[in-house]
Every structure is written in structure tokens, then in C-alpha cells.
Protein backbone atom coordinates (compact mmCIF):
# COMPACT_ATOMS: atom_id res chain seq x y z
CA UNK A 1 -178.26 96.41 -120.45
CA UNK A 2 -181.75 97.89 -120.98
CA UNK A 3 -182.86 99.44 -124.09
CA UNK A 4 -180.22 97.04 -126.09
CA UNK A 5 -181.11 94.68 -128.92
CA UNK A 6 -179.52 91.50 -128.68
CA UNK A 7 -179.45 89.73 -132.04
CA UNK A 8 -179.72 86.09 -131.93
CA UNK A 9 -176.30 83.99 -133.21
CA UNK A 10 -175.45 83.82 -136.63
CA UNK A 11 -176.90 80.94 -138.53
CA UNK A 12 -175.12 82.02 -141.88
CA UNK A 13 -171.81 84.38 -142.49
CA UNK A 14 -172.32 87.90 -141.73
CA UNK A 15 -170.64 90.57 -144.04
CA UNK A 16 -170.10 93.91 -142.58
CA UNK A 17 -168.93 95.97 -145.35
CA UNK A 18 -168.42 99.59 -146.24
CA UNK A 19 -166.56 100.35 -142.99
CA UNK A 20 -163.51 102.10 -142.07
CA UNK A 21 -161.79 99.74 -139.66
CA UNK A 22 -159.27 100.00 -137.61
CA UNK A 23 -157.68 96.61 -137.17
CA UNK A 24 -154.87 97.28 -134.65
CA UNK A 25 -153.32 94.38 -137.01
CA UNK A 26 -149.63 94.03 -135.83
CA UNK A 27 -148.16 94.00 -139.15
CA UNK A 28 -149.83 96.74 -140.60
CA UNK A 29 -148.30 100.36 -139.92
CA UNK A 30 -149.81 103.03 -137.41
CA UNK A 31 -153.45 101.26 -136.52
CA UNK A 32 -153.45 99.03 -139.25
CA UNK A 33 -156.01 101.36 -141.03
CA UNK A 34 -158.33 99.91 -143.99
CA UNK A 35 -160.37 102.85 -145.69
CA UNK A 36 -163.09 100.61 -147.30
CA UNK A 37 -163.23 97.73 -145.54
CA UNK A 38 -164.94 94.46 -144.77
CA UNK A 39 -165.40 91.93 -142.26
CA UNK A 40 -166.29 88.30 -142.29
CA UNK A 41 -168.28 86.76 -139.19
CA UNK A 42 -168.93 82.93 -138.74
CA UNK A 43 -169.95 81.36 -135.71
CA UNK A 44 -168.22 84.02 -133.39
CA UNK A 45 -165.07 84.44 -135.45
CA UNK A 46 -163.54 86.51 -137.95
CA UNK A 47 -163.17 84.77 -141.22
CA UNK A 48 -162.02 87.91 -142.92
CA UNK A 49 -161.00 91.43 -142.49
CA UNK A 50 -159.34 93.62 -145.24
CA UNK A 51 -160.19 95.93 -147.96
CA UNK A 52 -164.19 95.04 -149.55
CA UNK A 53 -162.40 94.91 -153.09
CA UNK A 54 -160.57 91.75 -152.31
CA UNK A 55 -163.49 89.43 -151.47
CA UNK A 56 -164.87 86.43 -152.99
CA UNK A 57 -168.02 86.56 -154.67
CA UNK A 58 -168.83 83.53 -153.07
CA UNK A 59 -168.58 84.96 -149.81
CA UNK A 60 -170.46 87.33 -150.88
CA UNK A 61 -173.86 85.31 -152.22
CA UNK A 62 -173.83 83.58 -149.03
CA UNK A 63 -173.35 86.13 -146.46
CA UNK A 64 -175.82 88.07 -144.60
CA UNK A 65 -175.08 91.93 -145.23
CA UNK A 66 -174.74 94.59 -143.00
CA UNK A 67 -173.87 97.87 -144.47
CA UNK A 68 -171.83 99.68 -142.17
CA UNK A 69 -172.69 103.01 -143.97
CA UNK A 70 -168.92 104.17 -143.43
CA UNK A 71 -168.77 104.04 -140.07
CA UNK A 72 -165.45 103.43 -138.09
CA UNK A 73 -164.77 99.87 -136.71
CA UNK A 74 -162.25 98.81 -133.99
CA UNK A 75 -161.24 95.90 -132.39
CA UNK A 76 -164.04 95.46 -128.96
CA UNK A 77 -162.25 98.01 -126.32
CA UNK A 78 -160.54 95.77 -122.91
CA UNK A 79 -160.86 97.20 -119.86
CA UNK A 80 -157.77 95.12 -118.51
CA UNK A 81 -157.45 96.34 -114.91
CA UNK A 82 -160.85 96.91 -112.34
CA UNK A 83 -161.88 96.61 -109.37
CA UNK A 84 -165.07 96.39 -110.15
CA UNK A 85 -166.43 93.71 -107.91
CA UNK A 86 -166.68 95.48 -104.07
CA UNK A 87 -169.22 96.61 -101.80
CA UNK A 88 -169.64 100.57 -100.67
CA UNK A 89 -168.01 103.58 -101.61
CA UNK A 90 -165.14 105.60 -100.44
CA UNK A 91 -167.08 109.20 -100.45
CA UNK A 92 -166.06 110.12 -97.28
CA UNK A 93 -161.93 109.39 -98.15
CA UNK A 94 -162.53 112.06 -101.37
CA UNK A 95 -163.71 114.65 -99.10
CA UNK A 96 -160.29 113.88 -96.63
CA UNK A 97 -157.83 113.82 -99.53
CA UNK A 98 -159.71 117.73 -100.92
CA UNK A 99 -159.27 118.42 -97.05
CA UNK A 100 -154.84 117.72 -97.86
CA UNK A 101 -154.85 114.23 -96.90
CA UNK A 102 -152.41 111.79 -98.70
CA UNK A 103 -153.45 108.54 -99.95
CA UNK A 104 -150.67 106.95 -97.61
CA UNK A 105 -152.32 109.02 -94.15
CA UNK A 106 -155.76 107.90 -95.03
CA UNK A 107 -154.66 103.99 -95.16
CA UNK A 108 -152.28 104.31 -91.94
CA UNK A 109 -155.77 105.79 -90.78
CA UNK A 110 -157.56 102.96 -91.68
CA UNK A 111 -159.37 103.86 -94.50
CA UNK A 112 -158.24 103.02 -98.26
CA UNK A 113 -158.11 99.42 -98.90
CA UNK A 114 -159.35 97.90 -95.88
CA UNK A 115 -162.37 100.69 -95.61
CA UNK A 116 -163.70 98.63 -98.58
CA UNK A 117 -163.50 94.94 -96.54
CA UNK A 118 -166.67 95.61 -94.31
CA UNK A 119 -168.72 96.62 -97.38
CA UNK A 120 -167.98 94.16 -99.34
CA UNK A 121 -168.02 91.22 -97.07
CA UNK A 122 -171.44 91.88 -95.80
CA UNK A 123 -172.41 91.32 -99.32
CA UNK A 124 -173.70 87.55 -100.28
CA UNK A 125 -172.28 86.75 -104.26
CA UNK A 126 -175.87 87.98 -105.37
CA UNK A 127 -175.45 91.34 -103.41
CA UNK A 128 -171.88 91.68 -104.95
CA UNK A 129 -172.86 91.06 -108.18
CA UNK A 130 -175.73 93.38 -108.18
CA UNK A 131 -174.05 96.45 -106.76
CA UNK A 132 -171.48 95.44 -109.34
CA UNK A 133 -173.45 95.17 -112.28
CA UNK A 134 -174.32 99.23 -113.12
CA UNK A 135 -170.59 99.83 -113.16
CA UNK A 136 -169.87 96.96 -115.56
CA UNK A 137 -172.99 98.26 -117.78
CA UNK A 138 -171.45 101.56 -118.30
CA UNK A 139 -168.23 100.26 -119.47
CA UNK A 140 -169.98 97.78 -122.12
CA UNK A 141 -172.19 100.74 -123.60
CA UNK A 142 -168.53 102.31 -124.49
CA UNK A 143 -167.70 99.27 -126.45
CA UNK A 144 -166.07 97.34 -123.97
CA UNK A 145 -166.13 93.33 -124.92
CA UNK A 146 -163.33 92.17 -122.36
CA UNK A 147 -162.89 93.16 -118.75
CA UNK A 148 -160.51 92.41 -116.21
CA UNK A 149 -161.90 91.92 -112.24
CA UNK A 150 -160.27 91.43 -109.27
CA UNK A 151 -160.37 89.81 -105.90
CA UNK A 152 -158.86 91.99 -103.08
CA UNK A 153 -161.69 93.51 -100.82
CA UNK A 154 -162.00 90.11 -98.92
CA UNK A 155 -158.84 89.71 -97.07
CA UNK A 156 -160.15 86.27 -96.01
CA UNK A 157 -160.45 83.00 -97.71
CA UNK A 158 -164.24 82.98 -97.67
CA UNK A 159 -164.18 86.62 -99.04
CA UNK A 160 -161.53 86.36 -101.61
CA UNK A 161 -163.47 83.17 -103.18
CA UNK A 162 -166.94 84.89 -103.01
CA UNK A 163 -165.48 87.81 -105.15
CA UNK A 164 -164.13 85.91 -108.10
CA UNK A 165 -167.62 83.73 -107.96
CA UNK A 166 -169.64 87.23 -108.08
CA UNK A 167 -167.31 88.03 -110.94
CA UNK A 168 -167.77 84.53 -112.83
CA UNK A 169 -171.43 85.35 -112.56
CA UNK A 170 -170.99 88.67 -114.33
CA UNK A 171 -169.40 87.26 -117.16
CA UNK A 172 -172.39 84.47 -117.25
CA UNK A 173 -174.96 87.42 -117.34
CA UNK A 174 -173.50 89.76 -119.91
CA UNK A 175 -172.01 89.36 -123.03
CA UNK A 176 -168.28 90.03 -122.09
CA UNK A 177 -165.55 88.04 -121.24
CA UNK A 178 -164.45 88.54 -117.84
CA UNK A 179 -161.03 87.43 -116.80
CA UNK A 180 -160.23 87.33 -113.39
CA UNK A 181 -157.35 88.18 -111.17
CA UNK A 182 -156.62 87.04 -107.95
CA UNK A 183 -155.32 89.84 -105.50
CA UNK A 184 -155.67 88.69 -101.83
CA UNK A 185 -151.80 90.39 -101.10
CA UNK A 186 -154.05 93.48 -102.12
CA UNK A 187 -153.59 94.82 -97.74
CA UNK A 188 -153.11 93.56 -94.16
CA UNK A 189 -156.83 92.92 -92.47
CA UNK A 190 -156.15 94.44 -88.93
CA UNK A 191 -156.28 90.98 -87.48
CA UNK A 192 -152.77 90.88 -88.93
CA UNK A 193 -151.23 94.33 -88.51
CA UNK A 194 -147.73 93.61 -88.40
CA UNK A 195 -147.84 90.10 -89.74
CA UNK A 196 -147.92 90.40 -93.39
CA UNK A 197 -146.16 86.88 -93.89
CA UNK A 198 -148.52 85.22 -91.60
CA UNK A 199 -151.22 86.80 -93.37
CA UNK A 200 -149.74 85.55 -96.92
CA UNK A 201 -149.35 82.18 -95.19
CA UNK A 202 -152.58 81.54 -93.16
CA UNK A 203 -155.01 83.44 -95.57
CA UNK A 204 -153.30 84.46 -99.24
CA UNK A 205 -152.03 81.18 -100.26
CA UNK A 206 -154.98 79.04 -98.75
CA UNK A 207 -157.20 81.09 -100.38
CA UNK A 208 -155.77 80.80 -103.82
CA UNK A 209 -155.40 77.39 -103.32
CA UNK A 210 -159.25 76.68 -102.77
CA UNK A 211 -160.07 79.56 -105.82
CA UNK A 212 -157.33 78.18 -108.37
CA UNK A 213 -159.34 74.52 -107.00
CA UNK A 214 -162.67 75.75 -108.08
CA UNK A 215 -161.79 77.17 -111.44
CA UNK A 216 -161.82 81.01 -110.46
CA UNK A 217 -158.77 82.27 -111.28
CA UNK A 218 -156.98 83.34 -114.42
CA UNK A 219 -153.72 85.15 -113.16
CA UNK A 220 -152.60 86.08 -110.01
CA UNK A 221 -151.92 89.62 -108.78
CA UNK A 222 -149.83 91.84 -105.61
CA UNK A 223 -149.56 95.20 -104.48
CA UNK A 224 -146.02 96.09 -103.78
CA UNK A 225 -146.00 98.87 -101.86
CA UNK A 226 -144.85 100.10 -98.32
CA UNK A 227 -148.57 100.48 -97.49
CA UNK A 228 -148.50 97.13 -98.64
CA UNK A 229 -146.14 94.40 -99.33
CA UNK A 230 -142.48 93.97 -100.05
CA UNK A 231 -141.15 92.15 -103.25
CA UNK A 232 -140.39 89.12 -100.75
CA UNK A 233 -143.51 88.61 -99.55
CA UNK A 234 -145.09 89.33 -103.22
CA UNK A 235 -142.19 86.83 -103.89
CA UNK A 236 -144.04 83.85 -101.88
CA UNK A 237 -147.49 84.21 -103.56
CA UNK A 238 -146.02 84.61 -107.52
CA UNK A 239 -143.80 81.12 -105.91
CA UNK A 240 -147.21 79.58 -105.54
CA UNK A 241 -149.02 81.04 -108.47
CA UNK A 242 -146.12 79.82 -110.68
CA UNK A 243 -146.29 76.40 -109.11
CA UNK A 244 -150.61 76.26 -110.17
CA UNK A 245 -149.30 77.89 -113.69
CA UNK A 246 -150.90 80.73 -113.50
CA UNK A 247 -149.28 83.77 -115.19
CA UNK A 248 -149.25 86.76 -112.73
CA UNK A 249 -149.48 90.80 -113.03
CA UNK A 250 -148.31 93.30 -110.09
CA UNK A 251 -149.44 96.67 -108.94
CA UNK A 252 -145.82 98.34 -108.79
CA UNK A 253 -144.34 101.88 -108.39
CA UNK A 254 -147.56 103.44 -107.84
CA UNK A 255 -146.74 105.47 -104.91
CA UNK A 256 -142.51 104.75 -104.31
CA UNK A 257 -140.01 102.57 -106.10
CA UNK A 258 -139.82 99.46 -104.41
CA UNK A 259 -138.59 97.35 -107.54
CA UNK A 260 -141.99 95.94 -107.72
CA UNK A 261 -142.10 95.77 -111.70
CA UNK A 262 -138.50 94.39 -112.14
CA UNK A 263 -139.70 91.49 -109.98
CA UNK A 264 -143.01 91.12 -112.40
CA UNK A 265 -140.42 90.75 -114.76
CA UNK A 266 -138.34 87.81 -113.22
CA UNK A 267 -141.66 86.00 -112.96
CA UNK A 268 -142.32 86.70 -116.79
CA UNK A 269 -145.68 89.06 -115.27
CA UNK A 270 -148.11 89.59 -117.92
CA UNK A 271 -148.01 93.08 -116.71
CA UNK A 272 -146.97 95.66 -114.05
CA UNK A 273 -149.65 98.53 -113.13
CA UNK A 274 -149.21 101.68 -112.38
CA UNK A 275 -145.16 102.53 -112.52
CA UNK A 276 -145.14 106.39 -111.67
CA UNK A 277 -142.12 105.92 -109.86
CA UNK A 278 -140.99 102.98 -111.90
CA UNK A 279 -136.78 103.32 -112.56
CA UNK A 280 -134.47 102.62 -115.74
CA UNK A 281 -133.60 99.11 -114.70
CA UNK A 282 -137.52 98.22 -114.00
CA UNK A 283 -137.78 99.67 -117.70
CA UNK A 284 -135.03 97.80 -119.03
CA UNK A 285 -136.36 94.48 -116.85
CA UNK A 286 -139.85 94.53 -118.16
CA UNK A 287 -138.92 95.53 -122.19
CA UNK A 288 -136.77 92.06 -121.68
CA UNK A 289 -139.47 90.05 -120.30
CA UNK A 290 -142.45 91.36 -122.23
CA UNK A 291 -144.55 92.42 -119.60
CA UNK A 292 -146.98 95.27 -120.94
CA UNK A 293 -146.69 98.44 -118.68
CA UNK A 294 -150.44 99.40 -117.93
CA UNK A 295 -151.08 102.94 -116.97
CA UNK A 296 -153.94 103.97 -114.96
CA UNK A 297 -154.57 107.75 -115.60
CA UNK A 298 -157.89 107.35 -113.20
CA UNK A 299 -155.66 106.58 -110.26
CA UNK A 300 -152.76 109.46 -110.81
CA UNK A 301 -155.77 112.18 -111.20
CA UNK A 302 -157.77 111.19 -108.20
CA UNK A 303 -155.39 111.13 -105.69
CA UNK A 304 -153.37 114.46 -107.15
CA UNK A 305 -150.27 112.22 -108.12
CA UNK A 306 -147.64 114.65 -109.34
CA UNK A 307 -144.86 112.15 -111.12
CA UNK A 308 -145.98 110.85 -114.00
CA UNK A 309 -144.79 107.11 -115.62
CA UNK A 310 -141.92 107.37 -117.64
CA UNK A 311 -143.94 107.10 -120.94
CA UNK A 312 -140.62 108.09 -122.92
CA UNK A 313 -138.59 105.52 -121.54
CA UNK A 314 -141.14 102.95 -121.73
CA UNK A 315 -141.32 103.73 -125.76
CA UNK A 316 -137.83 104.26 -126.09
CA UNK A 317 -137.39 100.32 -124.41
CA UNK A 318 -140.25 99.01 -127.14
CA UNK A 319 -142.55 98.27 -123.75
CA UNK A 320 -146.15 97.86 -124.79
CA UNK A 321 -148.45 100.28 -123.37
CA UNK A 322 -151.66 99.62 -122.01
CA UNK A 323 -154.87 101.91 -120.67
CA UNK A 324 -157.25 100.75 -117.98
CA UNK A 325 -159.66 102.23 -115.60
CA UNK A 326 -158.76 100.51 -112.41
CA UNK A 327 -162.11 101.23 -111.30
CA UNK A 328 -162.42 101.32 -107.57
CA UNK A 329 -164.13 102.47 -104.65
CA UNK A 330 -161.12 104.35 -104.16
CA UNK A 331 -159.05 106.08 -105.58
CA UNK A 332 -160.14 105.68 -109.20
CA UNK A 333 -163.91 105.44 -109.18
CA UNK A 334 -164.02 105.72 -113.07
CA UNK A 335 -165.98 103.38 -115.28
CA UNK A 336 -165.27 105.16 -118.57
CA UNK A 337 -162.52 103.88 -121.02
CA UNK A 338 -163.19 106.80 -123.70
CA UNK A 339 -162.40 108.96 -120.77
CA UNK A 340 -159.04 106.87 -119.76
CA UNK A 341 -158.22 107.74 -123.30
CA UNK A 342 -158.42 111.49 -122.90
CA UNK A 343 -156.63 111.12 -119.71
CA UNK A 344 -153.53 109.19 -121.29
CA UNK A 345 -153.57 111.90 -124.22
CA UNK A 346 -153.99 115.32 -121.72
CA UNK A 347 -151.89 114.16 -118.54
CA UNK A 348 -149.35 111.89 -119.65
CA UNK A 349 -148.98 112.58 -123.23
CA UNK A 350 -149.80 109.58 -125.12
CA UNK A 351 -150.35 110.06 -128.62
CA UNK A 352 -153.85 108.67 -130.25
CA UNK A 353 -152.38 105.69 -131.53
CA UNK A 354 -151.63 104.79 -128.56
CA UNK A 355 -154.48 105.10 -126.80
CA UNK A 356 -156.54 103.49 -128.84
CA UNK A 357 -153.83 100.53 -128.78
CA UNK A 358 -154.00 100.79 -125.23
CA UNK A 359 -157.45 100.23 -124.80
CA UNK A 360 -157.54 97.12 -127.63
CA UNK A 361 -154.42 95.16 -128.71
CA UNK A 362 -152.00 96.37 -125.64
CA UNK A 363 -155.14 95.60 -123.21
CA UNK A 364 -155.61 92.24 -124.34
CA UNK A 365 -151.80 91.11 -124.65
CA UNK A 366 -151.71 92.69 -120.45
CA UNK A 367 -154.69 89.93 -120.04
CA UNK A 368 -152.29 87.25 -122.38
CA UNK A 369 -155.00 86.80 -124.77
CA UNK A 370 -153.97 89.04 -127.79
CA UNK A 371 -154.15 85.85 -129.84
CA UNK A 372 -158.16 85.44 -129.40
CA UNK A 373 -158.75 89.59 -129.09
CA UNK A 374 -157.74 93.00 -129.44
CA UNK A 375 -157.51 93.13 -133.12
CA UNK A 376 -159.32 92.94 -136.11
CA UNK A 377 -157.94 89.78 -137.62
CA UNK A 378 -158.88 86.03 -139.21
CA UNK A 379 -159.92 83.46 -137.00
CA UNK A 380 -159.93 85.80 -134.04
CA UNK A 381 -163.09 86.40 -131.70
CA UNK A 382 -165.67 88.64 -133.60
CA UNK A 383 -165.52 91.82 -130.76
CA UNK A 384 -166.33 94.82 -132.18
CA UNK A 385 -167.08 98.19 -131.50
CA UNK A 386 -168.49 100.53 -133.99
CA UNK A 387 -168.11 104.17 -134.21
CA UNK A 388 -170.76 107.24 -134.91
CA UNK A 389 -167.25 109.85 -135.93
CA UNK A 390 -165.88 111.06 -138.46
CA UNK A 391 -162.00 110.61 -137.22
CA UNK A 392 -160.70 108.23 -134.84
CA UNK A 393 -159.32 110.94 -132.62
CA UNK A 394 -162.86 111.71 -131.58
CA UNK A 395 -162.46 108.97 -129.07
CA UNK A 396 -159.20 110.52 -127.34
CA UNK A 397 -160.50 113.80 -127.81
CA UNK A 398 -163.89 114.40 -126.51
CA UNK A 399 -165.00 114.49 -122.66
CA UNK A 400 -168.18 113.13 -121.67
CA UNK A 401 -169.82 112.20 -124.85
CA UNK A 402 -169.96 108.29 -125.92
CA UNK A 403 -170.22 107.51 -129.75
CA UNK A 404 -170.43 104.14 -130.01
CA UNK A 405 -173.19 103.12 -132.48
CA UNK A 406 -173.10 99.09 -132.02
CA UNK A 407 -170.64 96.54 -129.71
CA UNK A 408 -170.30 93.14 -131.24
CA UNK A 409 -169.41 89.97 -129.15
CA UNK A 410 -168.27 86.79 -130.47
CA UNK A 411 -170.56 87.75 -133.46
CA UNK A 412 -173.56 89.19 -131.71
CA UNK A 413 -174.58 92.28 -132.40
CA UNK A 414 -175.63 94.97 -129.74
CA UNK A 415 -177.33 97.74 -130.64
CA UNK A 416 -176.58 100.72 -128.50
């Protein structure tokens, strides 16, 4: 990230007082708002977070001080569904959809999904990760400290593993944590038009086998869809993934109601994506199993979606809600988080609360790993972003501007 400062670990505690922080703490109402607040780093965790009035003195000898000058402080944003990782661009497929085609004609046509395999699997890891690395950039200069990327432009063994290396190196480069997902039942190569359970069998599970083998995969992931797969063939690769233990997350009811997000639920899915057309009984199936509903405004605005996700319901069930950009070549080429947040607010009428919930707390339980992020809490991981505005519905509200003064990660500062 040119033009940052990286300051070097902390050697002593760091107090950061005289904020307004946002702590997203569970067990505090609304956003879990403290007007004069502190926070108490040490060796990459929080040691404290709560009103300034209530700390030691001792703390306070010892500490280095930062003065926040009243800025506003929330938990480091997540980013907890991208694509990130692919070769290429899907230009051309933007002009055909303003030209009236759907996003269903254009992958019968052989474009969508599979358009992206060439691209990306003339890339080496290097090439991946450097055509990669502006996109992740822009998300960590909005405050992002956590980011989810996924396999799925590979459709072979060689090209699924190569994905989630390229992504392993991103996280080694930056100062983020990167967890990945694995998505090879992402589409059908041509090779095996017809033959999605050979596919799953030959390539899918082989390939997760030799990935889960080398350490490069931290939840598995489907696309249920008719342009896709069915829930029994999803079925066979969460069978696997829950034999490895590895939690899994599905892309459901994006484009029809297949009964893709009650199945996420049966496995106990960290999440299900997407859910435009998701039903009552999906609702009812994923409020009982805990699986966060992530919404993915990016995807529903570029390809003209016109049914929204039953945001109502979801609340009504107590499903947590979740923002990401599912940035893709595409059909959501957006690498902006402050912008998902406008989206959720405008189009599908998410309050600010929950956006910025969505994009914190919610994000990082739909990675399961609210217990080391997402909130502003003791003896969690010291990711921070921290805020140039006056309210904190300045980051719902405006379009195109970015106002984060400083991210912190694990206790490092970096200065904007």
C-alpha cells in the first residue's frame, strides 16, 4: 500500500484515548456506543475498551498515548465474501447484459463463470497474486482488516490449488487476515457439460483433498443454482468437507429457489449468500441453525436483479445479517465496502446499524471468527478502523468519498 506508514509492533501498551468508539459489543444496546472512550493495545490484543474514566492509573503511566482527538473508532471492517483472486475481466459480458442479456443467457453462452477459467489459469501464483493485489489494496485503504477469498476460476485440481496459494500469499504480503474458501462446485468446465457429478467426483473432491492436504483451506463453499449445481450434488462436496471438518458456506437463492440455504442449514453452514429468492422455510432453517444470511448488494445492482432478499423476514427470524462485496470479474466488480453499505441502506433497506454490523461483527461471525474479530472487545485482535466524521452514518451515507483516517491490525497502526 504506497504512501502508508507502517508502525513497527508495540514494545509497551498503547492507549488510544479520547475516541468515540463503536464497539459492536454484543451486550451493549444499538452499536454498543462509548462517547469518550479508550482502548488498551498489548502485543496485538485488546486489553481494554470502555469509557477513559474507568481506567487504571497504572495503565495509564505505562502506556504509550495516542490521542484520538475525538475521532470515531470501529471494530476493522470484514470483507467476508470475494472473489478477488482471478485473472481478466468480464467487460465485454457488461456491455451484453446493457444490450438485454440475462445473467442466465450469457452463461448458457459461455461466458459468466467459465469466461473467467482461461484468464485465470494462464496466470502462474505470482501473476494471480499481482493482478490481485490493486483490488485487495483498495479494500484495506477503507478499513478493511479481514477478507474472505475464494477458489472457483480453476475448475481443475491444479487451478483450484494455485488460487488458494495466490491467496495465502496475499495474506503473507499485507497486513490482513485472509481466510479462504474453497469453491471448485463454483461451474461445469466444458470438458464436463452434462456431467456435473463426474466433475464433483474426478475434479471437486480430489482437489479439495490435495488443498485441505496442504493447509489452504478454511471452509468450503457451492453454488446452488440451475446454472450450476443441485443441492445433491452440493450435498456430496459439504459430505466431504464435513468429513476434513471444515465448516462450509453456500451461494443460494441468488437467481431461483432451489432450497440451497435450507441445505446450508442442515450442514450447520457458517453462512448462505445471496438469498433473493430465498423462501419462509429457508428463513426459518437458517434462524435455527445460525447460519448468518450475507447479502451482496454489488451482485443484485449489476446484473438489474429485481427481487430483493427478504430482509424483513430475515429480522423478524433473529438471522444475522451480513454485507460483502463479492467482488468479481463478473457480475459484482466492486471493491468498496463503504459503498456495499450505501447499497444495503438505498436498495434493500437496511438500517445503519445494520450495516455497519454487517460489515464488522455479522462479517466476522459469516467467516466463524467473531470470537478473535469484529468487535471492539478484551482480549480480542486489535483491528481497527478509525474515522475522519462527525456521525457514524457518514459511512452508509456518502457515495464515493472514503474517510478513514488510520486502519489498525493486530496492533499496528496504518496511517492512511
Amino acid at each position: 500500500m504506497s504512501g502508508n506508514k507502517l508502525f513497527a509492533r508495540e514494545q509497551r501498551p498503547s492507549l488510544w484515548r479520547n475516541g468515540r468508539l463503536a464497539t459492536l459489543d454484543p451486550g451493549q444496546p444499538g452499536l454498543g456506543i462509548v462517547e469518550k472512550g479508550a482502548i488498551v493495545t498489548e502485543n496485538g490484543r485488546i486489553r481494554y475498551a470502555g469509557p477513559e474514566g474507568e481506567l487504571p492509573v497504572s495503565v495509564i503511566e505505562r502506556a504509550e498515548i495516542i490521542d484520538l482527538e475525538g475521532r470515531w473508532v470501529t471494530p476493522g471492517l470484514v470483507d467476508c465474501h470475494t472473489h478477488i483472486v482471478h485473472g481478466g475481466n468480464r467487460a465485454r459480458e457488461f456491455e451484453m447484459r446493457l444490450d438485454g442479456a440475462t445473467y442466465e443467457e450469457i452463461a448458457r453462452a459461455g461466458g459468466g463463470i467459465v469466461s473467467s477459467v482461461k484468464a485465470t489459469n494462464a496466470l502462474s501464483v505470482e501473476g494471480l497474486v499481482q493482478a490481485s493485489l490493486p483490488r485487495l489494496d483498495t479494500l484495506l485503504c477503507e478499513g478493511v482488516t479481514t477478507i474472505e477469498i475464494k477458489s472457483g476460476y480453476g475448475l481443475s485440481i491444479a487451478g483450484e490449488v494455485k488460487m488458494l496459494e495466490a491467496a495465502r500469499v496475499l495474506g503473507s504480503m499485507r497486513p490482513v487476515r485472509v481466510k479462504t474458501s474453497y469453491l471448485g462446485a463454483h461451474a461445469t468446465p466444458a470438458e464436463y457439460k452434462d456431467r456435473n457429478r463426474d466433475y464433483i467426483a474426478e475434479i471437486v473432491l480430489p482437489a479439495l483433498d490435495e488443498a485441505h492436504a496442504k493447509g489452504l483451506v478454511d471452509a468450503v463453499d457451492g453454488f446452488c443454482e440451475g446454472i450450476a449445481f443441485s443441492t445433491e450434488e452440493i450435498g456430496l462436496v459439504f459430505d466431504r468437507a464435513e468429513a476434513l471438518g471444515l465448516p462450509v458456506k453456500l451461494h443460494a437463492e441468488q437467481l431461483s429457489n432451489l432450497g440451497g440455504a435450507a441445505l446450508a442449514a442442515d450442514y450447520g453452514a457458517l453462512s448462505a449468500d445471496h438469498l433473493e429468492y430465498l423462501d419462509d422455510d429457508g428463513v426459518v432453517a437458517m434462524a435455527a441453525a445460525g447460519t448468518v444470511a450475507v447479502l451482496l448488494p454489488g451482485a443484485y445492482y449489476s446484473i438489474n436483479e429485481k427481487q430483493k432478499p427478504p430482509v424483513k423476514a430475515l429480522r423478524a427470524a433473529g438471522v444475522p445479517i451480513a454485507l460483502a462485496t463479492d467482488c468479481n470479474p463478473g457480475t459484482s466488480p466492486l471493491t468498496s465496502l463503504l459503498l456495499t453499505m450505501n447499497m444495503s441502506a438505498t436498495l434493500f433497506g437496511l438500517t445503519v446499524e445494520e450495516c455497519i454490523a454487517g460489515v464488522t461483527r455479522e462479517g466476522a461471525r459469516a467467516l466463524g471468527i467473531v470470537a478473535e474479530t469484529g468487535t471492539i472487545q478484551a482480549e480480542k485482535s486489535a483491528d481497527l478502523a478509525i474515522w475522519e466524521i462527525e456521525s457514524l452514518a457518514e459511512l452508509v451515507y456518502r457515495i464515493g468519498f472514503n474517510p478513514l483516517f488510520a486502519r489498525v491490525f493486530k496492533g499496528e497502526r496504518i496511517d492512511r
